[in-house]
Each structure stands twice: as C-alpha cells, then as structure tokens.
PDB file of N, CA and C in Angstrom:
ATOM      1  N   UNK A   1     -64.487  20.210 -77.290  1.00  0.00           N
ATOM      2  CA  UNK A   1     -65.836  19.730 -77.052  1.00  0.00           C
ATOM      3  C   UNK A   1     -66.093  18.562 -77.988  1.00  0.00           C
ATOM      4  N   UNK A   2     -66.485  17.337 -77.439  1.00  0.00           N
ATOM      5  CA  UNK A   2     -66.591  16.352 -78.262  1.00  0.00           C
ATOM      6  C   UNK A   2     -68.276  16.020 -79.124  1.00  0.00           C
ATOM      7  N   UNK A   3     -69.186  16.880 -78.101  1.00  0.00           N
ATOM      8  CA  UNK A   3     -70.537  16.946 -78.441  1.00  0.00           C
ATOM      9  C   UNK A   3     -70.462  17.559 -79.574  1.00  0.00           C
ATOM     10  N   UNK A   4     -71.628  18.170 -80.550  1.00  0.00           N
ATOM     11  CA  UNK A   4     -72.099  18.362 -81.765  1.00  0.00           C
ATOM     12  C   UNK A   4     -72.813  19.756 -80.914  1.00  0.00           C
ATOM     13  N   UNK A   5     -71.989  21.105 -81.216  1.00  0.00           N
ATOM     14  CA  UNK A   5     -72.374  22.126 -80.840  1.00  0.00           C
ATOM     15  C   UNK A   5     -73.643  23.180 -81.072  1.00  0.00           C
ATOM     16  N   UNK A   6     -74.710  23.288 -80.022  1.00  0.00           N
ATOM     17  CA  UNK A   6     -75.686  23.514 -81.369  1.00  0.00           C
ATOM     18  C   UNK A   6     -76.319  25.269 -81.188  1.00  0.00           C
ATOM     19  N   UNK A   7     -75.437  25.803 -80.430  1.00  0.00           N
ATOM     20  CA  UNK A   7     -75.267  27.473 -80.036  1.00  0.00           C
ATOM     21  C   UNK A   7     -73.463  27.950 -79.498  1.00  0.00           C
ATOM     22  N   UNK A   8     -73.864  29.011 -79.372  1.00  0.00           N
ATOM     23  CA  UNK A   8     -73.037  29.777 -78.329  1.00  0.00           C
ATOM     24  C   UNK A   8     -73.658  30.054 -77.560  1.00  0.00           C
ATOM     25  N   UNK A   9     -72.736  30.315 -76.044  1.00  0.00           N
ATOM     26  CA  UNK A   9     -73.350  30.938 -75.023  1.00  0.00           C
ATOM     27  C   UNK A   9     -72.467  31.904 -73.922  1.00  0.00           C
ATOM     28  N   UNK A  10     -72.789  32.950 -73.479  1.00  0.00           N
ATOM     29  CA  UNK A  10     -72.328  33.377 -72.339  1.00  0.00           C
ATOM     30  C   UNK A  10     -72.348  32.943 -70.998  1.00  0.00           C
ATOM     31  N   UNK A  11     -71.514  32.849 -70.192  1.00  0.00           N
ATOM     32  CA  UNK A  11     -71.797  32.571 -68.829  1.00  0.00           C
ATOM     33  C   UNK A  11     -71.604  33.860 -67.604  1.00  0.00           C
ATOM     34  N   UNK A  12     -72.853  33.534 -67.654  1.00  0.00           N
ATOM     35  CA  UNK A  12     -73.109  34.619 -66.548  1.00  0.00           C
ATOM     36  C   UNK A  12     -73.120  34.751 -65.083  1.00  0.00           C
ATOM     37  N   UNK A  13     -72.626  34.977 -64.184  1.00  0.00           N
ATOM     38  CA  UNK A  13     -72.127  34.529 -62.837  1.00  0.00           C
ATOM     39  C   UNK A  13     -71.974  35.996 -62.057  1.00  0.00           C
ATOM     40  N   UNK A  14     -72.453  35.468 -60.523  1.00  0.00           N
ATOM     41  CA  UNK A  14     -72.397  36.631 -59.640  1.00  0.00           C
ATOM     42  C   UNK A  14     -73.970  37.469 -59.783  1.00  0.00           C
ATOM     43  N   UNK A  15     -74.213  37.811 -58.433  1.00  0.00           N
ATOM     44  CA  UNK A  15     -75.303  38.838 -57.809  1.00  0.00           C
ATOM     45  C   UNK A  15     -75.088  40.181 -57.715  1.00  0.00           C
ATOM     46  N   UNK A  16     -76.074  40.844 -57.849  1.00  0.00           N
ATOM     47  CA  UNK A  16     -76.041  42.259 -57.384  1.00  0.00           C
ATOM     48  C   UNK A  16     -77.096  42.841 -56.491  1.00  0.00           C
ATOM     49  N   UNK A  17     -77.285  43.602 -55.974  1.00  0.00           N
ATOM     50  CA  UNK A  17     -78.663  44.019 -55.044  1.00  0.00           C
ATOM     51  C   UNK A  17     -79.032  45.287 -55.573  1.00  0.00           C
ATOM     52  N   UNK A  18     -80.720  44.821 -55.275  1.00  0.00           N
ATOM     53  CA  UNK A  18     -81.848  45.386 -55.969  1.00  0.00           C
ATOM     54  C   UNK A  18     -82.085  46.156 -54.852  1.00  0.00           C
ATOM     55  N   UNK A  19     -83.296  47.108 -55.491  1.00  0.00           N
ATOM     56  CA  UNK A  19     -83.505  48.302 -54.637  1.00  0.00           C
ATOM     57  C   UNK A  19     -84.041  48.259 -53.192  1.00  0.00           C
ATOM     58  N   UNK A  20     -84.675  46.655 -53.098  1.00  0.00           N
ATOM     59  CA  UNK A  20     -84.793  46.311 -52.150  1.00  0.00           C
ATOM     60  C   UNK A  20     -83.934  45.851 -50.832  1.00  0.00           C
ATOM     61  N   UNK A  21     -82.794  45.942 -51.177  1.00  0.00           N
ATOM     62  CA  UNK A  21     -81.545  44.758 -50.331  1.00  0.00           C
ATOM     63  C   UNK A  21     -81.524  43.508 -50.945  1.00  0.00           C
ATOM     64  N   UNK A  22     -82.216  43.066 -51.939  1.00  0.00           N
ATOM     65  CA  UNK A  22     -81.516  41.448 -52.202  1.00  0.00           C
ATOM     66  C   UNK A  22     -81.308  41.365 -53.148  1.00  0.00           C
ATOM     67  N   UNK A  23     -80.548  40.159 -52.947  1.00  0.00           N
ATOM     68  CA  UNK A  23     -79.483  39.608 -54.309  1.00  0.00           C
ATOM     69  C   UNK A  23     -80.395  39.111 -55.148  1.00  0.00           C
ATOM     70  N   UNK A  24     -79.939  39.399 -56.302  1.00  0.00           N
ATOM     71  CA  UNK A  24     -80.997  39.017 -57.402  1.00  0.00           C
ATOM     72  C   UNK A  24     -79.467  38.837 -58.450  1.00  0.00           C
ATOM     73  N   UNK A  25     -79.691  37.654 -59.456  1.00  0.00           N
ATOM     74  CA  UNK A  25     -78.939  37.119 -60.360  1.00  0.00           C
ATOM     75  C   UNK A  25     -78.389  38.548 -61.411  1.00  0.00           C
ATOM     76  N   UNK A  26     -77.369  38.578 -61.581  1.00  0.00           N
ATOM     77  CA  UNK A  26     -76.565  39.905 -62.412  1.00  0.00           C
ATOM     78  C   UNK A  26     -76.634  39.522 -63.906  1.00  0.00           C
ATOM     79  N   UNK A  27     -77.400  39.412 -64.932  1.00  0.00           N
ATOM     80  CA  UNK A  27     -77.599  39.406 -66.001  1.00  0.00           C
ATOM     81  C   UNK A  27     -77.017  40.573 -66.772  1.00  0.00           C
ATOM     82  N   UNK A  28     -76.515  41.907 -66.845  1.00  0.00           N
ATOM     83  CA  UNK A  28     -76.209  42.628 -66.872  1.00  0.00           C
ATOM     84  C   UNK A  28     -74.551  43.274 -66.750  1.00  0.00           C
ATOM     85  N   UNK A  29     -73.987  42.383 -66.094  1.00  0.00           N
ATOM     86  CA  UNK A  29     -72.599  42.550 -65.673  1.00  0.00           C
ATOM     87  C   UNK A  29     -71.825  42.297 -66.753  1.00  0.00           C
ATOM     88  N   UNK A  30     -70.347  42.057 -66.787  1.00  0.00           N
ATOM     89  CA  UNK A  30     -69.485  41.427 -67.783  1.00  0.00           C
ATOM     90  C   UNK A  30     -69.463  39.829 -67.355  1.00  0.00           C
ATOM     91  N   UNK A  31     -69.985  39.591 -68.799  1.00  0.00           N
ATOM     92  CA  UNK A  31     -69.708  37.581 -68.468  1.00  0.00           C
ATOM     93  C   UNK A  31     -68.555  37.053 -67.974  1.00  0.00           C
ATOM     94  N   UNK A  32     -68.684  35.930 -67.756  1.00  0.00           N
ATOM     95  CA  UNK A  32     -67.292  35.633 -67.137  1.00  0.00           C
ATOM     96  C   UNK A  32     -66.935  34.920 -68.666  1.00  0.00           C
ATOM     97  N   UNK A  33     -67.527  34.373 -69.696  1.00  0.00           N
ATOM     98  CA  UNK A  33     -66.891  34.077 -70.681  1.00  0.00           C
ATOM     99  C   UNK A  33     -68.364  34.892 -72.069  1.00  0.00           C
ATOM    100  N   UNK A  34     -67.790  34.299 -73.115  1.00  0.00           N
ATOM    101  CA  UNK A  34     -68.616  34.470 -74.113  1.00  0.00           C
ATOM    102  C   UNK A  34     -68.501  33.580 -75.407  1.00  0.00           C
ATOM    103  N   UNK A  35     -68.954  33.487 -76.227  1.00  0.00           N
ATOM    104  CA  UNK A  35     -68.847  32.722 -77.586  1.00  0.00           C
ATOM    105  C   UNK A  35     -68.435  31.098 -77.347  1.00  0.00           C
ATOM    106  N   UNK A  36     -68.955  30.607 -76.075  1.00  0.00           N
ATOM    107  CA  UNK A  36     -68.585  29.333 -75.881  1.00  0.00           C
ATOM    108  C   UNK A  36     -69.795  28.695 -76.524  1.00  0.00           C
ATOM    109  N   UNK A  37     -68.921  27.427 -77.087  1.00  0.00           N
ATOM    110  CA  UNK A  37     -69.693  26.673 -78.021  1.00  0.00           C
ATOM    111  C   UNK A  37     -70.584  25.725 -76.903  1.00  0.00           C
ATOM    112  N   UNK A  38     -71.431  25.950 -77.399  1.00  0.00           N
ATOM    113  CA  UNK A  38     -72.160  24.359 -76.411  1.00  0.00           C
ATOM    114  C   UNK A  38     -73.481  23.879 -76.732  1.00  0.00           C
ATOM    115  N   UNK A  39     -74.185  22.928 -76.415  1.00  0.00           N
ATOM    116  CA  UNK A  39     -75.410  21.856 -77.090  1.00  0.00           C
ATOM    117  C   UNK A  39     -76.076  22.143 -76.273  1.00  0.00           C
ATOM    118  N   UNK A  40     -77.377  22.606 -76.263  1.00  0.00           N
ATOM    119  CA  UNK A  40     -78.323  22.893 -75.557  1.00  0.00           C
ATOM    120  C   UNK A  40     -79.363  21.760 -76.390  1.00  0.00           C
ATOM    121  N   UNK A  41     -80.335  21.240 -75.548  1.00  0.00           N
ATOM    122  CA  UNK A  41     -81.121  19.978 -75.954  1.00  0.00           C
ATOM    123  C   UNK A  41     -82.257  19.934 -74.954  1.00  0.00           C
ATOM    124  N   UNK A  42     -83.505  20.389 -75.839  1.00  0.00           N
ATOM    125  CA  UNK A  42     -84.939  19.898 -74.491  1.00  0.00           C
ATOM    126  C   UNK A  42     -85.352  18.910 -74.913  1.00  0.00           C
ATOM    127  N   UNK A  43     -85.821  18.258 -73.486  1.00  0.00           N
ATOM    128  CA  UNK A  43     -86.101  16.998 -73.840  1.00  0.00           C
ATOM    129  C   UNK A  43     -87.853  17.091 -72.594  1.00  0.00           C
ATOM    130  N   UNK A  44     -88.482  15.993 -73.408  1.00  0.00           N
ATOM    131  CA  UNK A  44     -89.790  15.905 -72.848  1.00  0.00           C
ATOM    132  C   UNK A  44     -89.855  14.670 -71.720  1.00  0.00           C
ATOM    133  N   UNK A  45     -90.315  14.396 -70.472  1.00  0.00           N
ATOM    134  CA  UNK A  45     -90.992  13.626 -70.033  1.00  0.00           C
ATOM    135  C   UNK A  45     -91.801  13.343 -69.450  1.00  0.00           C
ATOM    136  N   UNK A  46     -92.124  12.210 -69.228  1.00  0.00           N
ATOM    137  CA  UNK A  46     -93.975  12.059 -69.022  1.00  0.00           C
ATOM    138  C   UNK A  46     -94.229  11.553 -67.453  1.00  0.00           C
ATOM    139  N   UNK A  47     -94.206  12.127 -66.528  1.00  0.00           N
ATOM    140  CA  UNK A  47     -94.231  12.107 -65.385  1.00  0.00           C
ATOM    141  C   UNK A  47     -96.006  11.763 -64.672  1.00  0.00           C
ATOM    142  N   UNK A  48     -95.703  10.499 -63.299  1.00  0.00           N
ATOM    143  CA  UNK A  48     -96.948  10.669 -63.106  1.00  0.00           C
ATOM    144  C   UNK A  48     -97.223  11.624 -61.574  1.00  0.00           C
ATOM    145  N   UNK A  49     -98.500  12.352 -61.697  1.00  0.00           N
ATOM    146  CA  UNK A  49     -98.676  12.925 -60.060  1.00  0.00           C
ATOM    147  C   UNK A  49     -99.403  12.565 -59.721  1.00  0.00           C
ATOM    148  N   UNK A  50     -98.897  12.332 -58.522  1.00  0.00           N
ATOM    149  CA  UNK A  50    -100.531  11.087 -57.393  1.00  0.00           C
ATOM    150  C   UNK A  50    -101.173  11.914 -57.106  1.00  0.00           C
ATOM    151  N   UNK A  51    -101.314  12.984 -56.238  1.00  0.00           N
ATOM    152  CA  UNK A  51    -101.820  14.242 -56.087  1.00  0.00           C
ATOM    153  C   UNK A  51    -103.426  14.281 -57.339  1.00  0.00           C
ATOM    154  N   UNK A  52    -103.162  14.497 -58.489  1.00  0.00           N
ATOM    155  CA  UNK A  52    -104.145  14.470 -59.622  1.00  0.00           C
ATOM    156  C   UNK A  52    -104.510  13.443 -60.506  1.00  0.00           C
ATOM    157  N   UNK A  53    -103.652  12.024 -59.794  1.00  0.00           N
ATOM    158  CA  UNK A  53    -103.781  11.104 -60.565  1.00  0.00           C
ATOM    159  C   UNK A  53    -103.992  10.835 -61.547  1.00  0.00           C
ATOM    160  N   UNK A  54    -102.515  11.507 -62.747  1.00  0.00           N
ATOM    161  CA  UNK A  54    -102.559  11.925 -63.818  1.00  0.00           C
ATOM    162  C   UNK A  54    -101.228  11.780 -64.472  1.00  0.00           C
ATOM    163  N   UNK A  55    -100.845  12.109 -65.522  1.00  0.00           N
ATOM    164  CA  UNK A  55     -99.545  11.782 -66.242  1.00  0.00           C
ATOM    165  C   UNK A  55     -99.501  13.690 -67.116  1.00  0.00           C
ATOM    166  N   UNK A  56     -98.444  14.131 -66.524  1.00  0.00           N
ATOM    167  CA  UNK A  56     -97.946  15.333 -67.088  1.00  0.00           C
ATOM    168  C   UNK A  56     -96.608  14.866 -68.125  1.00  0.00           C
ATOM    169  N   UNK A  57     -96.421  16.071 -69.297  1.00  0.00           N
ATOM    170  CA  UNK A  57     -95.537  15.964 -69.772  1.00  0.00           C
ATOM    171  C   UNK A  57     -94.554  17.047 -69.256  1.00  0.00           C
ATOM    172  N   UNK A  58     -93.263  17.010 -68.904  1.00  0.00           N
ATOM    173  CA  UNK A  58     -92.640  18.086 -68.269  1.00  0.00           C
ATOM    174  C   UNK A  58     -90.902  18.029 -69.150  1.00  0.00           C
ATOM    175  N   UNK A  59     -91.051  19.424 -69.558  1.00  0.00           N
ATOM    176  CA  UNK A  59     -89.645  19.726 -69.984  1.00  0.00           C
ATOM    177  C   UNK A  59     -88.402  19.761 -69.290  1.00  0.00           C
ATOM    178  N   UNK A  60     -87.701  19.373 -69.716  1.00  0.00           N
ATOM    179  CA  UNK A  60     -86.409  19.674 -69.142  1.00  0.00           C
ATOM    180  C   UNK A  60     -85.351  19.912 -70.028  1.00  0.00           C
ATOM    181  N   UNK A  61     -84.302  20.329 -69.977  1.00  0.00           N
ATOM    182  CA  UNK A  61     -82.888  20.994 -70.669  1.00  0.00           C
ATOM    183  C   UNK A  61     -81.389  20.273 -70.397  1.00  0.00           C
ATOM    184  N   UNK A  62     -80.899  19.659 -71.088  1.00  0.00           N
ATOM    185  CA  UNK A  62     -79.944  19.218 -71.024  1.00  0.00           C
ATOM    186  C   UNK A  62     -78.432  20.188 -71.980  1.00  0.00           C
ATOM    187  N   UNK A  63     -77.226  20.347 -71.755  1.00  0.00           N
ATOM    188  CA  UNK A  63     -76.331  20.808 -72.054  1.00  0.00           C
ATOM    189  C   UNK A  63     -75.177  20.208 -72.161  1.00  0.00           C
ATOM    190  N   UNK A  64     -74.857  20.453 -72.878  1.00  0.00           N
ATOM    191  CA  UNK A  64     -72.514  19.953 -72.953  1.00  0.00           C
ATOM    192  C   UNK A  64     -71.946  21.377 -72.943  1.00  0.00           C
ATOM    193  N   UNK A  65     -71.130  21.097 -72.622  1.00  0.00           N
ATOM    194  CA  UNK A  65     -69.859  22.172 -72.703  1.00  0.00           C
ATOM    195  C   UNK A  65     -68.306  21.451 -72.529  1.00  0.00           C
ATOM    196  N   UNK A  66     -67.146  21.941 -73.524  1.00  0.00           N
ATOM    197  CA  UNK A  66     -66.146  21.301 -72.971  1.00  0.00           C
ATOM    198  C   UNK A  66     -65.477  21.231 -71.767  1.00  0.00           C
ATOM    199  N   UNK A  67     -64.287  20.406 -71.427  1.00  0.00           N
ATOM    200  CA  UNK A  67     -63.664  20.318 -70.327  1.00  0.00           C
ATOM    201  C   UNK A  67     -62.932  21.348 -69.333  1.00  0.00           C
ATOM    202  N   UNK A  68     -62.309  21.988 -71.000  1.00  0.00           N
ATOM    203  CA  UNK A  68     -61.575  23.311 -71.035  1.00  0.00           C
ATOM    204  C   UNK A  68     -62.773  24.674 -70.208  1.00  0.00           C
ATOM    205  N   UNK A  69     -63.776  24.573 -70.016  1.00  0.00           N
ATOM    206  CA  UNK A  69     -64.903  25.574 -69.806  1.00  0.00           C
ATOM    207  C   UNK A  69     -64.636  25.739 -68.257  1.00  0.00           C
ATOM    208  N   UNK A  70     -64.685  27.378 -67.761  1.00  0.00           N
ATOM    209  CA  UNK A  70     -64.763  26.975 -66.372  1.00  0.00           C
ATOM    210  C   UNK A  70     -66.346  27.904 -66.029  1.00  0.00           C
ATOM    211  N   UNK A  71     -66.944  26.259 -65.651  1.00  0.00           N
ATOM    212  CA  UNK A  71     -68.304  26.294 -65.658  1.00  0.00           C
ATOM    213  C   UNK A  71     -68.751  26.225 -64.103  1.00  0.00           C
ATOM    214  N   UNK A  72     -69.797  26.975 -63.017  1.00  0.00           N
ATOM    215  CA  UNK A  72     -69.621  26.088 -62.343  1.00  0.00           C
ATOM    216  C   UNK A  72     -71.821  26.327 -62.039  1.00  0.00           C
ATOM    217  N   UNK A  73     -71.798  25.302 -61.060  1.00  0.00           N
ATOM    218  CA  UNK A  73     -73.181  25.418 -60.747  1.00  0.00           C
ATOM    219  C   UNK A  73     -73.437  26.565 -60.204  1.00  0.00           C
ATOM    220  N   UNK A  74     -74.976  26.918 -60.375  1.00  0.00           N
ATOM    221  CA  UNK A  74     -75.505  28.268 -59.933  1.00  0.00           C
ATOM    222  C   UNK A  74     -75.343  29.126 -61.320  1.00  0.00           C
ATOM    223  N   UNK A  75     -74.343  28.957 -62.665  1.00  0.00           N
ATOM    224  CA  UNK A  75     -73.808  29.928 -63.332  1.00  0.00           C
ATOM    225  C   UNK A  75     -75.396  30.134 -64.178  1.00  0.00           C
ATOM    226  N   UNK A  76     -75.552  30.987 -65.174  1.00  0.00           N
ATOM    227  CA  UNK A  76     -76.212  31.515 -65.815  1.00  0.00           C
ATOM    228  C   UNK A  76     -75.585  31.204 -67.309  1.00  0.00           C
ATOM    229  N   UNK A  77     -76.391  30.365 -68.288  1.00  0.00           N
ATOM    230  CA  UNK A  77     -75.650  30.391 -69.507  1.00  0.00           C
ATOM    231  C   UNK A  77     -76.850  31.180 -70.534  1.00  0.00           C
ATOM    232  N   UNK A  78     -76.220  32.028 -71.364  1.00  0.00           N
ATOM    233  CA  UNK A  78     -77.459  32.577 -72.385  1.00  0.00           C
ATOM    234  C   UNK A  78     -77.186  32.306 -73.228  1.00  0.00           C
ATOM    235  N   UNK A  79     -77.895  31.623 -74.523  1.00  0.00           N
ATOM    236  CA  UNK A  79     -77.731  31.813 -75.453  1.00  0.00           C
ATOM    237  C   UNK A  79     -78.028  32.846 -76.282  1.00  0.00           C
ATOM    238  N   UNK A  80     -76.990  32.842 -76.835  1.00  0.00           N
ATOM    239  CA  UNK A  80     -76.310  34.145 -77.600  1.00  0.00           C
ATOM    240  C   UNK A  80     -77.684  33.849 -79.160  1.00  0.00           C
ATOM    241  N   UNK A  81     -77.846  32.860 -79.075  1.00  0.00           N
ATOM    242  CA  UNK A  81     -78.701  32.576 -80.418  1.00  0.00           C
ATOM    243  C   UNK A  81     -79.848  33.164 -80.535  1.00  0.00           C
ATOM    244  N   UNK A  82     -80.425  32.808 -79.367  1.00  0.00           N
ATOM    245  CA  UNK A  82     -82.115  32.876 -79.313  1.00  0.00           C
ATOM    246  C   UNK A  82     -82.475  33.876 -78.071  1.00  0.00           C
ATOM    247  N   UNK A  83     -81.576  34.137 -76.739  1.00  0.00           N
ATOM    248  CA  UNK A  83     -81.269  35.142 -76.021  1.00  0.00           C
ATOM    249  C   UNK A  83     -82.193  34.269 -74.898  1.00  0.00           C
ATOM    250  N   UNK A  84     -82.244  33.305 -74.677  1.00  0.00           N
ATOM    251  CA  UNK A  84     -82.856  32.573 -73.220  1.00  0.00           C
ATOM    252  C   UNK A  84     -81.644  31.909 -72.796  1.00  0.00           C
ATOM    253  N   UNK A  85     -81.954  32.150 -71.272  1.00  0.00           N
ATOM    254  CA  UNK A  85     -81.089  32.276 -70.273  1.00  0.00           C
ATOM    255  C   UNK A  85     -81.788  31.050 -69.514  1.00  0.00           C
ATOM    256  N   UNK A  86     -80.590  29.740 -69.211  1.00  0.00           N
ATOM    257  CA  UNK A  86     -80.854  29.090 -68.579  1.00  0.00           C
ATOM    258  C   UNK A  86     -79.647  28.797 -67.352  1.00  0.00           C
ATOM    259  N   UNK A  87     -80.276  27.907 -66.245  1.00  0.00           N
ATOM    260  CA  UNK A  87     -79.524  28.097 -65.025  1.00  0.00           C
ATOM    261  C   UNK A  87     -79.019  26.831 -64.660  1.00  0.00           C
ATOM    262  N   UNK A  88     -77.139  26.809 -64.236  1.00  0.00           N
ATOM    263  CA  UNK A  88     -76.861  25.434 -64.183  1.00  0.00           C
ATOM    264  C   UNK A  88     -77.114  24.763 -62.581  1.00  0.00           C
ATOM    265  N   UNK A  89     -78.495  23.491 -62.955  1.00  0.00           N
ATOM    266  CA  UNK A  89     -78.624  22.741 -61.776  1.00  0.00           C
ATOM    267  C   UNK A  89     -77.510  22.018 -60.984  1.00  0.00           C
ATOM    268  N   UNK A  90     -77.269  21.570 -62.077  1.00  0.00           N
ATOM    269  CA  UNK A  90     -75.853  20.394 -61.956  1.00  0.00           C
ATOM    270  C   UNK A  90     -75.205  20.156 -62.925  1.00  0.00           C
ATOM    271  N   UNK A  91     -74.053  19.444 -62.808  1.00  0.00           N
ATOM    272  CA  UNK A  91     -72.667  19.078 -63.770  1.00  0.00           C
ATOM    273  C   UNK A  91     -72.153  18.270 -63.286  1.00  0.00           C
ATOM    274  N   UNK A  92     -71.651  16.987 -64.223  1.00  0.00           N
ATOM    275  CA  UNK A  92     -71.015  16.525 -64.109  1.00  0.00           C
ATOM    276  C   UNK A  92     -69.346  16.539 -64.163  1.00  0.00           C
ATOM    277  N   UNK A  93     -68.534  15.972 -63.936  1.00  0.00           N
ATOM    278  CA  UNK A  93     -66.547  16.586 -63.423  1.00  0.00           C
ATOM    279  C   UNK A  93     -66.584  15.814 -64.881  1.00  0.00           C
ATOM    280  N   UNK A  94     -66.392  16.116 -65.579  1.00  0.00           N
ATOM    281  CA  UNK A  94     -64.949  16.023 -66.467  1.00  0.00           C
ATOM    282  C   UNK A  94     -64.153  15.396 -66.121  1.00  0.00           C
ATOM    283  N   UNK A  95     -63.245  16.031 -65.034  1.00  0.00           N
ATOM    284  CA  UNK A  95     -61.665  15.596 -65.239  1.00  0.00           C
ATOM    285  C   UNK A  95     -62.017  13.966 -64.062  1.00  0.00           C
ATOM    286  N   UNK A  96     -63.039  13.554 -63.637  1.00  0.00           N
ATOM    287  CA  UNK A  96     -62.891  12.355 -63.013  1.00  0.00           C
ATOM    288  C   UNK A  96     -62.444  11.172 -63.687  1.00  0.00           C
ATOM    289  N   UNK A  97     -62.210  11.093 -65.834  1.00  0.00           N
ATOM    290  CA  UNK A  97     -61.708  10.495 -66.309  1.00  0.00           C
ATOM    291  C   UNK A  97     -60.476  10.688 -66.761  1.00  0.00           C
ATOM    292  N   UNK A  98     -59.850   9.418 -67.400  1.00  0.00           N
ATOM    293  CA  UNK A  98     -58.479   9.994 -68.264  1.00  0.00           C
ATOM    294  C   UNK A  98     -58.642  10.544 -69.830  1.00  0.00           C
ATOM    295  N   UNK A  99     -59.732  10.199 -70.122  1.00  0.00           N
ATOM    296  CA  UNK A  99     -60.094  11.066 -71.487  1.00  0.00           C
ATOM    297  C   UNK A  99     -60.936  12.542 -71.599  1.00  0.00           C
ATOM    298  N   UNK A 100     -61.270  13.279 -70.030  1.00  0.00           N
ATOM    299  CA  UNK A 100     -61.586  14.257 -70.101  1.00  0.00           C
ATOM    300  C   UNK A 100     -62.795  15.035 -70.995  1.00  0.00           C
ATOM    301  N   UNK A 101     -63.773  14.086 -70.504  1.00  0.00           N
ATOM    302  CA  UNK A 101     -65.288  14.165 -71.713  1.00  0.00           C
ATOM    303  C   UNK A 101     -65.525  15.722 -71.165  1.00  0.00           C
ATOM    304  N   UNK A 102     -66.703  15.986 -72.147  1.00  0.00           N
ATOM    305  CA  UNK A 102     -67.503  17.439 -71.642  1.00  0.00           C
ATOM    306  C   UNK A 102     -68.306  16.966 -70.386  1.00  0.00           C
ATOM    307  N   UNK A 103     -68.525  18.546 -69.830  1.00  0.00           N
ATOM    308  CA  UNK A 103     -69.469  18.591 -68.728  1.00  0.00           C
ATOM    309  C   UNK A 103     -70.550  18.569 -69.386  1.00  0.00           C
ATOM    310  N   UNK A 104     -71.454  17.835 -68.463  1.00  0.00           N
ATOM    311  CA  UNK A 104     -72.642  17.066 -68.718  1.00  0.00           C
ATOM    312  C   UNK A 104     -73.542  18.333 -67.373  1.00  0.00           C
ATOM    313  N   UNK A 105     -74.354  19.150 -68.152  1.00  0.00           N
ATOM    314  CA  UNK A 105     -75.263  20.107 -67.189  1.00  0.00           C
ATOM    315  C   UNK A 105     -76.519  19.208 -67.602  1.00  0.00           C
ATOM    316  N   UNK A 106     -77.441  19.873 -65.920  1.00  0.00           N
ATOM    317  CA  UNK A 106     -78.641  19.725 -65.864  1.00  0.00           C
ATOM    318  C   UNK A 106     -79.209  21.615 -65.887  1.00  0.00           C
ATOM    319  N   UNK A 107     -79.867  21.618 -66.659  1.00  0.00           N
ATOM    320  CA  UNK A 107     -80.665  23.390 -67.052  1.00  0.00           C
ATOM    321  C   UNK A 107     -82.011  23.218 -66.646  1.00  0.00           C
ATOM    322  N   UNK A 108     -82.445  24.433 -66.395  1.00  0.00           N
ATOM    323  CA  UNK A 108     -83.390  24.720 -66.307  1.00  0.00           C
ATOM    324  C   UNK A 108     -83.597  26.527 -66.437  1.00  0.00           C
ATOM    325  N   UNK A 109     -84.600  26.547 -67.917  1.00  0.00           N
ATOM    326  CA  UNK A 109     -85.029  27.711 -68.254  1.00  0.00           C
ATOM    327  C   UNK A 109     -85.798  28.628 -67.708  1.00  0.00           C
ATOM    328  N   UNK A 110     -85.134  29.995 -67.231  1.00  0.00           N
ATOM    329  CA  UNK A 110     -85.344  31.023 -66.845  1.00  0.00           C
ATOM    330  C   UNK A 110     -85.821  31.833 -67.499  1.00  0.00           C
ATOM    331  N   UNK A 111     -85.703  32.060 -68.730  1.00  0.00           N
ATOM    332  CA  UNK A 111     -86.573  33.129 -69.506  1.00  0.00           C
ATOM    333  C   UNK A 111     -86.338  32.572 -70.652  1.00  0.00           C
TER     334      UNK A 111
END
C-alpha cells in the first residue's frame, strides 16, 4: 500500500436472509479478510439544490487499499478501529497500470 494507512479493516461480503425472505447484507459471517491496512478519509462538500435553492454541505468517504487486496464493489469494509461499517460504491483497477497503485474506493457510511 503506497497510501499512509490510517485503520484496519475487515471486508465483509455476501447476504443472508432475514425472517422475512430477503437478503439483507451478512455483517455477521466470517470476513473474507481482516487486519487490512487501509486510509479511510471524509471529506466535505458544498453542493447546490435547485429544488431549495440553497447550498448543502454533504459528506462523503474516500478509501485506499493496496493492489494485493481482493476488494470488490458491493463489499462491506469495517473498521476494526472505531467499528463503522462502510460500503464500497466504486473502485478504481489497480492493475490498469505498470506500477500497480492502490485501489482508489468511493464509501459511503452505513453505520
């Protein structure tokens, strides 16, 4: 990982069904990894809505993880630090270079 690591985290992956019949995210299961190092980073921006013709500030979550990680979208990462669980929007490939940077996630916090 070439980023500046600023937790650990588990990745959490796969559904299970609730008492109802539906799939609901498996928080609970065996991770598919654990003690992975990675940079979790919120960041603020100031968005406008026409709707209220107004300027909100709205959070968002940015992440690294190394190359070596097998990460994929949809996964569940928790930090092991603080115990909030965020969900991967998107990622960027890694291996589309010859120097093999970290994946570059888009998060968004779930609890």
């Amino acid at each position: 990982m070439r980023a500046v690591a600023t937790t650990t985290v588990s990745i959490l992956r796969g559904t299970v069904t609730d008492g109802y019949g539906d799939a609901v995210d498996d928080n609970t299961g065996t991770p598919a990894a654990t003690g992975v190092p990675a940079s979790i980073l919120e960041q603020n921006r100031r968005v406008f809505l026409p709707a209220e013709q107004a300027y909100r500030i709205v959070r968002t979550y940015a992440g690294r993880v190394g190359p070596e990680i097998d990460i994929r979208k949809d996964d569940r990462l928790l930090d092991e630090q603080i115990n909030i669980v965020y969900l991967v929007i998107d990622l960027s490939d890694p291996h589309a270079s010859v120097m093999h940077p970290d994946y570059q996630l888009q998060l968004s916090r779930t609890t």
